[in-house]
Protein backbone atom coordinates (compact mmCIF):
# COMPACT_ATOMS: atom_id res chain seq x y z
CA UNK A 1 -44.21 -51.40 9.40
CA UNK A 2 -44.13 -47.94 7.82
CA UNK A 3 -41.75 -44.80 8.10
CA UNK A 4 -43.86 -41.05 7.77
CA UNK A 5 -43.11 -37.87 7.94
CA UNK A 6 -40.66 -35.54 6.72
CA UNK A 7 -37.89 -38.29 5.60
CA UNK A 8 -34.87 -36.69 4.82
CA UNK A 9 -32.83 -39.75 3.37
CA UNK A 10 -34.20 -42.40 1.13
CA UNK A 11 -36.36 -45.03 1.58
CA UNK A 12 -33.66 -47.55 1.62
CA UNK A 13 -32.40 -47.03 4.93
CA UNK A 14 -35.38 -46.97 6.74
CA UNK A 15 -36.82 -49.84 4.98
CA UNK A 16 -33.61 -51.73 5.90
CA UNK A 17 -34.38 -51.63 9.42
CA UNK A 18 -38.36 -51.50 9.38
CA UNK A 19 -37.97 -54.90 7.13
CA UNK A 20 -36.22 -56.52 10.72
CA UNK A 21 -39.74 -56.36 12.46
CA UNK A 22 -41.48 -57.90 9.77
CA UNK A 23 -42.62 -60.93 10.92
CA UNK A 24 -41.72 -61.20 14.11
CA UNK A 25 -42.38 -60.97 18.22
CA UNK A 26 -43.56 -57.74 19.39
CA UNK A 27 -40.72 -55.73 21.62
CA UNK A 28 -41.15 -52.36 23.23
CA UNK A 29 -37.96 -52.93 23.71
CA UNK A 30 -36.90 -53.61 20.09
CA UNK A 31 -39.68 -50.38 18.67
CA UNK A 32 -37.29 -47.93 21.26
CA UNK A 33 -33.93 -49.24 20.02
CA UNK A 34 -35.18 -48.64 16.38
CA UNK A 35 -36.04 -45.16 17.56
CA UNK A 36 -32.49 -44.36 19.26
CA UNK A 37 -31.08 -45.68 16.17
CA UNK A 38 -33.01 -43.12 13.67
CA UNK A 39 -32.59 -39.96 15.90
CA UNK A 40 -28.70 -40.91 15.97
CA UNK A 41 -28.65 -41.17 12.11
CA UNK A 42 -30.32 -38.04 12.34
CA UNK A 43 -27.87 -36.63 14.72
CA UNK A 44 -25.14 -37.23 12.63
CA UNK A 45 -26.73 -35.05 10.16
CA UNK A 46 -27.07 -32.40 11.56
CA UNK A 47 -30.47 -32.70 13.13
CA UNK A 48 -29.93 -32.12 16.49
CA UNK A 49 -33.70 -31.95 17.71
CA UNK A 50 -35.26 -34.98 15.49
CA UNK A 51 -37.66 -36.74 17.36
CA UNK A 52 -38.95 -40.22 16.36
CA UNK A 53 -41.74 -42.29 17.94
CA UNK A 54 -43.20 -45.88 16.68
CA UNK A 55 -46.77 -45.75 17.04
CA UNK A 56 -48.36 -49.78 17.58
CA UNK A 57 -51.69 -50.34 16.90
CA UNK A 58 -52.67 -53.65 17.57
CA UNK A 59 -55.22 -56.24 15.38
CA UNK A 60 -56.85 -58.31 18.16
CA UNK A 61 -58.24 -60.64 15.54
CA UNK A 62 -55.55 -61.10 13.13
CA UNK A 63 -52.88 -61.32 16.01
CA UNK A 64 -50.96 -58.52 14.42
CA UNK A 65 -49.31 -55.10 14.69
CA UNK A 66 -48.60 -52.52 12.37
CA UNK A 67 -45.72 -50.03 13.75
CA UNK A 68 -45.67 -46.85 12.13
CA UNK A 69 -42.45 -44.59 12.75
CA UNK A 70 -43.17 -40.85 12.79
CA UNK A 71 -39.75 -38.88 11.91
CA UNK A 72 -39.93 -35.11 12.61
CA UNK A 73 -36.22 -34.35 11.59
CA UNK A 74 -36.49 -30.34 12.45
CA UNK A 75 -34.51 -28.12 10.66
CA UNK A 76 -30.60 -28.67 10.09
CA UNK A 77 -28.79 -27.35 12.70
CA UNK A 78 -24.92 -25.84 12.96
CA UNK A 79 -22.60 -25.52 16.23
CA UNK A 80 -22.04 -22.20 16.59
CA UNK A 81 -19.46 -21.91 19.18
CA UNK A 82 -17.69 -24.09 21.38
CA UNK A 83 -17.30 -22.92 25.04
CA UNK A 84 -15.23 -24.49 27.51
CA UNK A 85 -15.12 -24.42 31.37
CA UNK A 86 -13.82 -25.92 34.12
CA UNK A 87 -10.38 -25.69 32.37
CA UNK A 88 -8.15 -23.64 34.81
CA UNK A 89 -4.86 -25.64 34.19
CA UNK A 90 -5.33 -26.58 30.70
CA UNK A 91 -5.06 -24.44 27.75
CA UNK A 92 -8.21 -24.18 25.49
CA UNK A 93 -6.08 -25.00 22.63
CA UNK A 94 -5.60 -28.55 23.92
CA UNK A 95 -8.76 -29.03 24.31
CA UNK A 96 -9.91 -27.83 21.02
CA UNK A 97 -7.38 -30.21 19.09
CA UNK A 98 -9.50 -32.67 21.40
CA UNK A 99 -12.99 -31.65 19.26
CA UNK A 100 -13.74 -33.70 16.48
CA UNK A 101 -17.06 -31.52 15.83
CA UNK A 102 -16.14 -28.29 14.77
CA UNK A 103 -17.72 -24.57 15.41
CA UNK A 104 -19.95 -23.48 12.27
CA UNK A 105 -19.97 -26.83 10.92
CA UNK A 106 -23.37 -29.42 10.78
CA UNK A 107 -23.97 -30.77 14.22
CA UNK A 108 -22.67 -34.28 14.25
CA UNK A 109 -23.64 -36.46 17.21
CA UNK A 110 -21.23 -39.37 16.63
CA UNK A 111 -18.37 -36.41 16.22
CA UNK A 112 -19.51 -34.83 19.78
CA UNK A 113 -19.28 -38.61 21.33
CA UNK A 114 -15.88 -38.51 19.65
CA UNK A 115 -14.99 -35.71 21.46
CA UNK A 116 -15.69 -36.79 24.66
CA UNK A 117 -13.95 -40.32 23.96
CA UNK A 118 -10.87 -38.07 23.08
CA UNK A 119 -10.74 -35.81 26.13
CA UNK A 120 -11.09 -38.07 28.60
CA UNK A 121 -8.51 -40.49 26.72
CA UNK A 122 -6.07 -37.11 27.55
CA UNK A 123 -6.02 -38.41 31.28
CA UNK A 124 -5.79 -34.77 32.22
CA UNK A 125 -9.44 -34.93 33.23
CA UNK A 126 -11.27 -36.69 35.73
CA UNK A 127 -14.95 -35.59 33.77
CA UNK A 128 -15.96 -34.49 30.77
CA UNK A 129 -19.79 -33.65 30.00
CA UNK A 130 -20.53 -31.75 26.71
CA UNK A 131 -24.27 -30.44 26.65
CA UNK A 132 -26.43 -29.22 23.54
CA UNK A 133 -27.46 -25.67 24.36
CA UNK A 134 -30.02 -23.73 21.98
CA UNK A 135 -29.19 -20.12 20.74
CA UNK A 136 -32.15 -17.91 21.67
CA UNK A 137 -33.75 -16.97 18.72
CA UNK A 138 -31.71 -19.11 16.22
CA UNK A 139 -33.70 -21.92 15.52
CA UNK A 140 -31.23 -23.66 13.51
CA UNK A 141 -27.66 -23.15 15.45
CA UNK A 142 -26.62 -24.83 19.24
CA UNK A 143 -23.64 -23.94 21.28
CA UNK A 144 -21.64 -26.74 22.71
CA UNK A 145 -20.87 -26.25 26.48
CA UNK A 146 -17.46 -28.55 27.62
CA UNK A 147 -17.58 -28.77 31.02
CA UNK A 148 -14.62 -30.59 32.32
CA UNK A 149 -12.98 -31.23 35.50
CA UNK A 150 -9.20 -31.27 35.83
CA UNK A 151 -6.65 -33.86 37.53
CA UNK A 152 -4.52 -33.02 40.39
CA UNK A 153 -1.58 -32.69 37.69
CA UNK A 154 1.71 -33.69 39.87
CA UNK A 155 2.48 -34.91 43.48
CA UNK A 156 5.10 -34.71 45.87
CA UNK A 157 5.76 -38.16 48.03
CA UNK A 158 8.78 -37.53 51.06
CA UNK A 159 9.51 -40.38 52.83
CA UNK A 160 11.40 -41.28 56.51
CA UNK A 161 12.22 -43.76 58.92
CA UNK A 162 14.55 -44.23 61.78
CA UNK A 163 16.76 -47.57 62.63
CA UNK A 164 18.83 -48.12 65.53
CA UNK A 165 22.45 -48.70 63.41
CA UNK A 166 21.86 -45.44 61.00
CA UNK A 167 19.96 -43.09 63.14
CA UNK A 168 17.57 -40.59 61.10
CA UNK A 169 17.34 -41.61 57.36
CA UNK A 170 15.40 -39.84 54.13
């Protein structure tokens, strides 16, 4: 198993996880969890656009596979702005103490899940979807779009009934 490309943390924490497949069953399944892993570590970097793929090739003779991970990282990206909609109760304020990523900082996928975690833990909202958005012609910023959808907020039950000894009662 080898990592290539342009590796922007050290070799130790790739190697920890390439060092797992050593030796062992071949898994599609296990090669695409390895990749979700590295683009989330990546994420939570700041690389918002990283793309990973493990590339098998396959020894017919030897009964072996070498696995090579290609990281393309991208360039660092920032959040630019945070936009909210589907908020026509709710001030933006409450959901902004809601964000855990934060406009002009490094994009942070783990801190955008966060987020989400946080706003729908609010019970004021019956969805929440935050989407990734590219700036035109700003190759290293994204806006965040919040689209949520608000909870009927209050109710109003009346109840009645009638009975032979008290007539009419509320």
């Amino acid at each position: 198993v080898e990592v290539v490309g342009d590796l922007p943390f050290e070799d130790e924490v790739y190697e920890e996880i390439t060092n797992s497949l050593k030796d062992k069953i071949y898994s599609q399944a296990q090669i695409t969890g390895i990749e979700e892993f590295f683009t989330n570590v990546l994420g939570n970097q700041g690389y918002a656009f990283a793309e990973v793929s493990g590339n098998p090739v396959i020894d017919d003779d030897s009964q072996e596979v070498k696995i090579t991970f290609s990281v393309m990282p991208g360039k660092r990206t920032y959040t630019r702005k945070i936009l909210f909609t589907g908020n026509n109760l709710t001030q933006d304020y409450v959901l902004r103490r809601e964000m855990r990523q934060f406009e002009s900082s490094y994009y942070d996928k783990e801190k955008i899940d966060q987020s989400t975690r946080r706003l729908k833990r609010t019970q004021y909202f019956e969805g929440v979807d935050i989407k990734t958005v590219s700036v035109p012609g700003i190759s290293d910023q994204v806006d965040l779009t919040v689209a949520v959808k608000e909870k009927n907020t209050g109710s109003v039950k009346l109840g009645a009934g009638a009975s032979s000894d008290e007539g009419l009662v509320c």
